[in-house]
Protein backbone atom coordinates (compact mmCIF):
# COMPACT_ATOMS: atom_id res chain seq x y z
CA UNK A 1 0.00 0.00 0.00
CA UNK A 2 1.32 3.62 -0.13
CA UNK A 3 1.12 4.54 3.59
CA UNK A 4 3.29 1.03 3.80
CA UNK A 5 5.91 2.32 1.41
CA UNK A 6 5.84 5.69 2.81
CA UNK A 7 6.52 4.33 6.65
CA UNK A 8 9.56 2.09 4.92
CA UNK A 9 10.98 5.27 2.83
CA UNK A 10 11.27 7.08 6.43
CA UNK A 11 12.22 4.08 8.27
CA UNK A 12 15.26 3.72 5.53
CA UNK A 13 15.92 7.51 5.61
CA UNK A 14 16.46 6.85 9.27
CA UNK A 15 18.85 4.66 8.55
CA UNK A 16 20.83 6.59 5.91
CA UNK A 17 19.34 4.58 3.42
CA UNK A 18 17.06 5.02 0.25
CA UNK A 19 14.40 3.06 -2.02
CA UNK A 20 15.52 3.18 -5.77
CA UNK A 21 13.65 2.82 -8.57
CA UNK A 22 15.28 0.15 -11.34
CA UNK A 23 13.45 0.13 -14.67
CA UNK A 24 14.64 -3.51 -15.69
CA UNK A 25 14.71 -6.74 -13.45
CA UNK A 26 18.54 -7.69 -12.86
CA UNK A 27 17.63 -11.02 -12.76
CA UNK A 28 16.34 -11.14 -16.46
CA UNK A 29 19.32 -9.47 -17.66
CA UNK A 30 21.53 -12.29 -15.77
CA UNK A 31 19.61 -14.96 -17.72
CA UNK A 32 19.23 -13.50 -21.13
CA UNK A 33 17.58 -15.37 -23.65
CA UNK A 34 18.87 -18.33 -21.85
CA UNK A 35 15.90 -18.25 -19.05
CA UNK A 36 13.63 -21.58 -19.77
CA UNK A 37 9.96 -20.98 -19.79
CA UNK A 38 8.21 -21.84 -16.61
CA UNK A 39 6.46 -25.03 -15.76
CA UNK A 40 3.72 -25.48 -17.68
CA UNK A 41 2.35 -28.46 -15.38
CA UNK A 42 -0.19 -27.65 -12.72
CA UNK A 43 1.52 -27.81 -8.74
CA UNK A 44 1.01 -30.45 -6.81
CA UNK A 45 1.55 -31.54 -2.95
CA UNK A 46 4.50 -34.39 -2.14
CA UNK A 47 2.63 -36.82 0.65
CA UNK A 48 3.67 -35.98 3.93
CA UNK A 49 5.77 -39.40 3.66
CA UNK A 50 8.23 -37.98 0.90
CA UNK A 51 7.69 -34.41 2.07
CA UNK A 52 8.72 -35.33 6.16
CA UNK A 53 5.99 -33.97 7.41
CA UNK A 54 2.72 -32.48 6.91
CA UNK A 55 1.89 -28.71 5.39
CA UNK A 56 0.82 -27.90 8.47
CA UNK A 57 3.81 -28.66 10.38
CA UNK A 58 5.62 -27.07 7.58
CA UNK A 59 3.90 -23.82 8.06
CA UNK A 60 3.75 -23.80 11.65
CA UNK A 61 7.88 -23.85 11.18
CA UNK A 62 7.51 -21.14 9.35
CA UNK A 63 5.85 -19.30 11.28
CA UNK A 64 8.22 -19.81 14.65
CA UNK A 65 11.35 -18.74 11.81
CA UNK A 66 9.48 -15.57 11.19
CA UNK A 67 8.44 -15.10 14.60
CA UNK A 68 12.32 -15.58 15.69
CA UNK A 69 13.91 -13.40 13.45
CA UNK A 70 11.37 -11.05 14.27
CA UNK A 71 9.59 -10.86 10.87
CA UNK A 72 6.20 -9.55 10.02
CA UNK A 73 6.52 -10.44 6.37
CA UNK A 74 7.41 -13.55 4.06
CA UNK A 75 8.04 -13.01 0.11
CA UNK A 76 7.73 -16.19 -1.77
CA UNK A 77 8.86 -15.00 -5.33
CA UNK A 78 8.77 -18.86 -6.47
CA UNK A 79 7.35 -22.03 -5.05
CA UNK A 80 9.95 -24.64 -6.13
């Protein structure tokens, strides 16, 4: 939201810091043409028996990382 990225421009300003505006994704320009398309298939769960335990469990770990490194906030950019 834009009061969100207005209270993290002044938190950074506190901290000598600034938000900058790129106009191209780095990442794209690392892969070039080379990038492969992505998966085409639809997702699907592992059973918990492969997996080591259930999503539940997963998330709940999850959760107690976050809460310990005293996050409010997980990005997931991809889910492989």
């Amino acid at each position: 939201s834009e009061s969100a990225a207005a209270e993290l421009r002044r938190a950074l300003k506190a901290a000598g810091k600034k938000l900058v505006t790129i106009l191209r994704n780095p990442v794209d320009d690392v892969w070039g043409e080379d990038r492969p398309p992505p998966p085409a298939a639809p997702a699907f769960s592992l059973s918990d028996a492969i997996a080591g335990c259930t999503v539940a469990a997963k998330v709940a770990q999850i959760e107690q990382a976050l809460e310990h490194a005293g996050a409010d906030v997980l990005v997931v950019t991809a889910l492989d």
